[in-house]
N, C-alpha and C. Protein backbone atom coordinates (compact mmCIF):
# COMPACT_ATOMS: atom_id res chain seq x y z
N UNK A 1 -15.68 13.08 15.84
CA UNK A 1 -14.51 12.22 15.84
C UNK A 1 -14.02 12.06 14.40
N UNK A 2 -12.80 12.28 14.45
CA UNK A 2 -12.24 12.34 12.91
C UNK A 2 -12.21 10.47 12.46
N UNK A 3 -12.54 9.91 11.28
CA UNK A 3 -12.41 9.13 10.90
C UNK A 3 -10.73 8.61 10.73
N UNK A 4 -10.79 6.95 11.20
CA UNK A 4 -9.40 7.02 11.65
C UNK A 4 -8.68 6.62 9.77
N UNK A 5 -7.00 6.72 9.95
CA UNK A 5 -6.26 6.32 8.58
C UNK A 5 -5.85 5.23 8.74
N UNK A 6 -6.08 4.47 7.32
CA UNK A 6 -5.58 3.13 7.33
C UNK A 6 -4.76 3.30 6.24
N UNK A 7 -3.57 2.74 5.89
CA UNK A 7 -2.51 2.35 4.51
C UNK A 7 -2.62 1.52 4.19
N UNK A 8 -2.40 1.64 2.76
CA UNK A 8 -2.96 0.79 2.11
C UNK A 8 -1.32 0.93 0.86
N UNK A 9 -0.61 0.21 0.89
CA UNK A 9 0.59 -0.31 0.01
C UNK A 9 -0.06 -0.68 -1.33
N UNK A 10 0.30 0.32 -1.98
CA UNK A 10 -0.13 1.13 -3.27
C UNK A 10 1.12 0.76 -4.71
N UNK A 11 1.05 0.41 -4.98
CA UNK A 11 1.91 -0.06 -6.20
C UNK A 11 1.56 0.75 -7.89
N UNK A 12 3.04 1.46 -7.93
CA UNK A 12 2.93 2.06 -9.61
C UNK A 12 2.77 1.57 -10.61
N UNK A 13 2.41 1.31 -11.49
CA UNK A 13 2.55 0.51 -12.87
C UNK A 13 3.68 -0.10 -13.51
N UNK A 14 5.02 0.71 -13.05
CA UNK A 14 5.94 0.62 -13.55
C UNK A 14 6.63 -0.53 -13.11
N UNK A 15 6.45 -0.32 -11.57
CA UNK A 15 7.23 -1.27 -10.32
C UNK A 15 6.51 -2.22 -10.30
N UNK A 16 5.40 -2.55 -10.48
CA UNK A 16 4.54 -3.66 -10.13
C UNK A 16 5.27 -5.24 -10.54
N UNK A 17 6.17 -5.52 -11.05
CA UNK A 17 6.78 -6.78 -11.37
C UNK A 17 8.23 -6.91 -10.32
N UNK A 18 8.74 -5.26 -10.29
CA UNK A 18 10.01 -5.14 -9.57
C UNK A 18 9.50 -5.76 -8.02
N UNK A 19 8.46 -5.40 -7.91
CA UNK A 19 7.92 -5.42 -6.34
C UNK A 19 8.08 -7.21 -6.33
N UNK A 20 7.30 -7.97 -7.47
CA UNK A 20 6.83 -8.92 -7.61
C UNK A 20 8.32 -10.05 -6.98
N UNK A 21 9.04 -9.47 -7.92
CA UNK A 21 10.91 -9.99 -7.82
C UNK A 21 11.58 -9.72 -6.43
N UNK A 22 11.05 -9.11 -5.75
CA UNK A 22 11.34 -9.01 -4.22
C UNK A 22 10.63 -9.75 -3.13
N UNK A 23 9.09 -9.75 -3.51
CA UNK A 23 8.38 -10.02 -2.36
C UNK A 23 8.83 -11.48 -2.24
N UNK A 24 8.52 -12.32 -1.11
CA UNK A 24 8.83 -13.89 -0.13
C UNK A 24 7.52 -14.36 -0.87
N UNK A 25 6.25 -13.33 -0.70
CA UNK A 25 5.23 -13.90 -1.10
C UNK A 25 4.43 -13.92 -2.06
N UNK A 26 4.81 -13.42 -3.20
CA UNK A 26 4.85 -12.75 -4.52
C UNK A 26 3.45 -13.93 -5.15
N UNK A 27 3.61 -14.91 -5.02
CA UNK A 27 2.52 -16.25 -5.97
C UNK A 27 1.31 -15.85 -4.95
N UNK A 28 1.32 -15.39 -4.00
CA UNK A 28 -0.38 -15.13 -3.16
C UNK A 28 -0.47 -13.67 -4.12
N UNK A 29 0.14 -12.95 -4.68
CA UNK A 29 -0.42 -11.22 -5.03
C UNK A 29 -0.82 -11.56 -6.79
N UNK A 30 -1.74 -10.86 -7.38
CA UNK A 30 -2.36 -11.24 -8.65
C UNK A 30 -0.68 -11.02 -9.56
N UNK A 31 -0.86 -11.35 -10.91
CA UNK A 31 0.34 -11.71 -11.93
C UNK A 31 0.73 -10.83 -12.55
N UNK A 32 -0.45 -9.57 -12.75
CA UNK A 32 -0.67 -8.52 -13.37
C UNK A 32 -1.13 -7.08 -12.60
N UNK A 33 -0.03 -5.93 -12.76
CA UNK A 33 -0.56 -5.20 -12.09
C UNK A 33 -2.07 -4.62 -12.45
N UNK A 34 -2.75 -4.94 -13.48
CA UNK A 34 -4.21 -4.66 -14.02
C UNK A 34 -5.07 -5.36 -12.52
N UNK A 35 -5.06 -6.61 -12.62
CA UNK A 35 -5.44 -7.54 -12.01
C UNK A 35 -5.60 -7.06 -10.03
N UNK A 36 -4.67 -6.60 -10.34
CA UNK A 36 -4.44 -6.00 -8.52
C UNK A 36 -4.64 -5.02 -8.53
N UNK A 37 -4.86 -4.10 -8.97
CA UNK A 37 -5.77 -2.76 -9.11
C UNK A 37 -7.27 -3.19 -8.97
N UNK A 38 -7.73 -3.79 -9.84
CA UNK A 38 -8.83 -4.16 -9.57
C UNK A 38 -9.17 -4.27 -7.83
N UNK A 39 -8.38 -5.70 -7.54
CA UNK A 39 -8.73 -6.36 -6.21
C UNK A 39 -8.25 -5.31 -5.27
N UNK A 40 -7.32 -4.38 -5.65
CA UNK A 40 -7.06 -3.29 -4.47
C UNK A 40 -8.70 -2.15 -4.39
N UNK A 41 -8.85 -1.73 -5.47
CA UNK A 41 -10.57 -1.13 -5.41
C UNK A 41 -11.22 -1.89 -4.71
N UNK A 42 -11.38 -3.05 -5.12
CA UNK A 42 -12.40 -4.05 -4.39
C UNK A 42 -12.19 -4.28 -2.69
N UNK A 43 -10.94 -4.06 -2.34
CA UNK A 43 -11.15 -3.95 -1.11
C UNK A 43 -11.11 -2.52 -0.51
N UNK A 44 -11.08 -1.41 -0.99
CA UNK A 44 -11.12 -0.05 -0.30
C UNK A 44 -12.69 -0.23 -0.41
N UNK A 45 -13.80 -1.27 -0.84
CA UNK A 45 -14.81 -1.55 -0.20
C UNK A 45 -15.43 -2.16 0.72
N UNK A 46 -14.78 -2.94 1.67
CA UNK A 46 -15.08 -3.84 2.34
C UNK A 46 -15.88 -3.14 3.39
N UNK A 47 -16.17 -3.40 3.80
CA UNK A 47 -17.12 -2.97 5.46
C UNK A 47 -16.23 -2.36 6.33
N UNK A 48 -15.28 -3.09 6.17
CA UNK A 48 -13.97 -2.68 7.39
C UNK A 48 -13.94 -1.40 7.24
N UNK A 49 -13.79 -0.81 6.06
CA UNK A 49 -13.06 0.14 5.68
C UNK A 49 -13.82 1.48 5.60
N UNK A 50 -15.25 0.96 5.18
CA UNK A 50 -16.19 2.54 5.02
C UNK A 50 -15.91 3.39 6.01
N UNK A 51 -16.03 4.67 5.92
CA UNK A 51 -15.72 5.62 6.69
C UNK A 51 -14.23 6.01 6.87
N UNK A 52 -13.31 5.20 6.47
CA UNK A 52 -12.33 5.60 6.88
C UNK A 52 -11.36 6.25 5.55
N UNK A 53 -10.15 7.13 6.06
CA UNK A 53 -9.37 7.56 5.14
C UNK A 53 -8.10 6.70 4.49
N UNK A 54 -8.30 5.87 2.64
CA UNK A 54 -7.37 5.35 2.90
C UNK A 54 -6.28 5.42 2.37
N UNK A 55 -5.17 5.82 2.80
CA UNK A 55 -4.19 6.07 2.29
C UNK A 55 -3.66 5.67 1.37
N UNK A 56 -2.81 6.15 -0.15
CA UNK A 56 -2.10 5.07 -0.51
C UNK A 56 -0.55 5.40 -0.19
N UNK A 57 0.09 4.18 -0.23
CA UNK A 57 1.50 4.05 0.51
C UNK A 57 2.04 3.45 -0.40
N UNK A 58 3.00 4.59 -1.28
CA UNK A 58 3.76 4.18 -2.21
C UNK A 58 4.98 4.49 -1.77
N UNK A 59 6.21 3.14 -2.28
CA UNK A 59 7.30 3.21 -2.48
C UNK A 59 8.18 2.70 -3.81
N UNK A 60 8.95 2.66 -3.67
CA UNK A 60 9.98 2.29 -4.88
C UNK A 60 10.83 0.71 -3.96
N UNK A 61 10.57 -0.39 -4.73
CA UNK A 61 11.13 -1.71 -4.82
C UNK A 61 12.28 -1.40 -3.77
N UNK A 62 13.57 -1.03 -3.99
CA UNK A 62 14.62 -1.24 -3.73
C UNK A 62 14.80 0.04 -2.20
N UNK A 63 13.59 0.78 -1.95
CA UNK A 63 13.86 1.48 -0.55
C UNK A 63 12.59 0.85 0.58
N UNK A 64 11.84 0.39 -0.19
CA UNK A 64 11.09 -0.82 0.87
C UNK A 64 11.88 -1.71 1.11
N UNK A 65 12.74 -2.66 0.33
CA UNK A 65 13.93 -3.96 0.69
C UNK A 65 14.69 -3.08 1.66
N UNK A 66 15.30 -2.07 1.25
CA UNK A 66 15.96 -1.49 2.46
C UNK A 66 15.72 -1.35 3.84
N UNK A 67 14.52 -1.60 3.75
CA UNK A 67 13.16 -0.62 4.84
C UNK A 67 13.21 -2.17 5.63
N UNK A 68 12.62 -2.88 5.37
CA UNK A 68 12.81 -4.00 5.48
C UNK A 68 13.93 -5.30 6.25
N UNK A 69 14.93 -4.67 5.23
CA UNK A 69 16.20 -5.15 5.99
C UNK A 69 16.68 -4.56 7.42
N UNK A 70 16.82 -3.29 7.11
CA UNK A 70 16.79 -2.67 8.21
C UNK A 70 16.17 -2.52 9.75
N UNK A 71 14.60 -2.84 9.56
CA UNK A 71 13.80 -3.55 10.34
C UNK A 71 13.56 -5.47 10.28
N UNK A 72 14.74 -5.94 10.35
CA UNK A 72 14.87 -7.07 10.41
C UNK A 72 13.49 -7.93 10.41
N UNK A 73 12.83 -7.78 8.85
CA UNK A 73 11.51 -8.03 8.66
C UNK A 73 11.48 -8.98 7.25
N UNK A 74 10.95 -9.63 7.12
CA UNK A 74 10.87 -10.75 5.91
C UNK A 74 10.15 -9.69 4.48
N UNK A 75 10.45 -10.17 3.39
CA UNK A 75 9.87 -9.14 2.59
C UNK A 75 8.32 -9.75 2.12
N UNK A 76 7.43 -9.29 2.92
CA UNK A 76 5.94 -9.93 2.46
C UNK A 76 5.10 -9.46 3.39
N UNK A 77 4.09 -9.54 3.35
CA UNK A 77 2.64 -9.24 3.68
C UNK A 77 3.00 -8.41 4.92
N UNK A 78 3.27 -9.36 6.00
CA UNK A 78 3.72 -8.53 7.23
C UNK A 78 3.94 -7.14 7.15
N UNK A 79 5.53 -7.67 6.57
CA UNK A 79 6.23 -6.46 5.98
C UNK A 79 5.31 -4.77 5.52
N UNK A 80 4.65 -5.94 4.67
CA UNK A 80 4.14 -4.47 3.56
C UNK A 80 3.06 -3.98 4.83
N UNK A 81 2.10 -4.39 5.24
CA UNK A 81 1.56 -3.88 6.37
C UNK A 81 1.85 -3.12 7.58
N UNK A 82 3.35 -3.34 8.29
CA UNK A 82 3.93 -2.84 9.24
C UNK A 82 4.25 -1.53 8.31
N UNK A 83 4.94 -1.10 7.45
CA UNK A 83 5.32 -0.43 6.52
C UNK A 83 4.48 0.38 6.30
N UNK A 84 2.98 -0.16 6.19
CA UNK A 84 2.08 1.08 5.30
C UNK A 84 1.45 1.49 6.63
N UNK A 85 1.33 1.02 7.71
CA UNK A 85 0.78 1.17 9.05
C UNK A 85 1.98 2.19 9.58
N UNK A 86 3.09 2.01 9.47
CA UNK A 86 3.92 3.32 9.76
C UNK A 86 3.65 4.33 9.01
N UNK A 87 3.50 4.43 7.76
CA UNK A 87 3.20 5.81 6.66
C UNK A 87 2.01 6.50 7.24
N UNK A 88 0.41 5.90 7.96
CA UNK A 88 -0.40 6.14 7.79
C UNK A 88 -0.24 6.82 9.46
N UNK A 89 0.59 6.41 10.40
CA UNK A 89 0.63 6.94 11.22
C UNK A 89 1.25 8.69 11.30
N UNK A 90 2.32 8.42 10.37
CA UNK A 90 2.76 9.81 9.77
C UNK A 90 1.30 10.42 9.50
N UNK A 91 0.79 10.16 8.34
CA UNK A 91 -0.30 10.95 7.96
C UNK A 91 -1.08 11.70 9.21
N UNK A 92 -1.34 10.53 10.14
CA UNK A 92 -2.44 11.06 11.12
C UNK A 92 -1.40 12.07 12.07
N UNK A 93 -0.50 12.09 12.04
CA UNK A 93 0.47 13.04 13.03
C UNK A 93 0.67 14.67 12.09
N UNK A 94 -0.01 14.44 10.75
CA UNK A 94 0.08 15.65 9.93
C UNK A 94 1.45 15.36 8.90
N UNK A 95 2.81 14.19 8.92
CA UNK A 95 3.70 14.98 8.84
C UNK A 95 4.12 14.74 7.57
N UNK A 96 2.90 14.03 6.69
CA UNK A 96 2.91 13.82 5.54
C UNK A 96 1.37 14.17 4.72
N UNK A 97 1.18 14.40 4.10
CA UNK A 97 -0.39 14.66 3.89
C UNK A 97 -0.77 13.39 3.17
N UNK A 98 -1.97 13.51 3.16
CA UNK A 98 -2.88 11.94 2.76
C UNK A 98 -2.92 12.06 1.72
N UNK A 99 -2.54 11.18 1.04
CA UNK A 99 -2.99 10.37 -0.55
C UNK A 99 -4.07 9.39 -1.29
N UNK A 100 -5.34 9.89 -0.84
CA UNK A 100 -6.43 9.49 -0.79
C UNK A 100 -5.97 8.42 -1.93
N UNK A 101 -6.60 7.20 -1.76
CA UNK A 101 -6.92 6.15 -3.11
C UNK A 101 -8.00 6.37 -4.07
N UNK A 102 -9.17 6.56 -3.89
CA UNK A 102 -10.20 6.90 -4.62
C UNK A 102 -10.39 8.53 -4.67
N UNK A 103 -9.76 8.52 -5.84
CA UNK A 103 -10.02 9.97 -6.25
C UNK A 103 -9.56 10.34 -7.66
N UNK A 104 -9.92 11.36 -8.60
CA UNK A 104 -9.81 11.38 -9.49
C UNK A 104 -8.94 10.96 -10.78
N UNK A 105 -7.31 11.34 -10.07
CA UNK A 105 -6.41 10.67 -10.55
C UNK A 105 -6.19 9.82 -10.29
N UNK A 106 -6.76 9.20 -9.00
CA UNK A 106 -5.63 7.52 -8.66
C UNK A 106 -6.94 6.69 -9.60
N UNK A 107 -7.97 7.55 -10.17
CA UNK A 107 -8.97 6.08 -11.12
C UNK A 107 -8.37 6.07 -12.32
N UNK A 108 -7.99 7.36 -12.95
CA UNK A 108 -7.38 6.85 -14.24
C UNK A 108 -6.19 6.07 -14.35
N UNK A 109 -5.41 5.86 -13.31
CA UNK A 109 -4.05 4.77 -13.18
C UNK A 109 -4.37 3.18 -13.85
């Protein structure tokens, strides 16, 4: 049995404040994208997660708000979850390939 995909809403260095200026729920996510890198590693450990493949699900600020609007969806947690839970379904259908989180390049970020 193939291990199932989970997404995981993945944030660039660059965007990490742009995101901040959009989200509803922005004061629950750390201040610093350093800070949330961390806690994003820390949870591609949880129990939940061993065994599984986890995606990262990157976008750009202003085509998630779109994404969003469009799916008449609040911009926050939900959001980012319904969102990365659609990407990861792509993945498992083939029609995007996986962007593993832990792996060589996504540690030096």
């Amino acid at each position: 049995m193939e291990p199932s995909i989970i997404g995981m809403f993945w944030y660039k260095p660059e965007n990490y404040s742009a995101f901040l200026d959009i989200f509803e729920d922005a004061l629950k996510l750390p201040a610093s994208y350093d800070l949330w890198l961390i806690k994003a590693y820390q949870a591609c450990e949880l129990p939940d997660l061993k065994g599984r493949h986890i995606h990262r699900v990157e976008t750009e600020p202003d085509l998630f708000l779109a994404w969003c609007y469009r799916n008449h969806m609040n911009v926050d947690s939900s959001a980012r979850t319904a969102y990365s839970n659609m990407v990861a379904a792509q993945v498992a259908r083939g029609e995007i390939p996986l962007l593993p989180v832990i792996d060589s390049a996504s540690k030096n970020h």
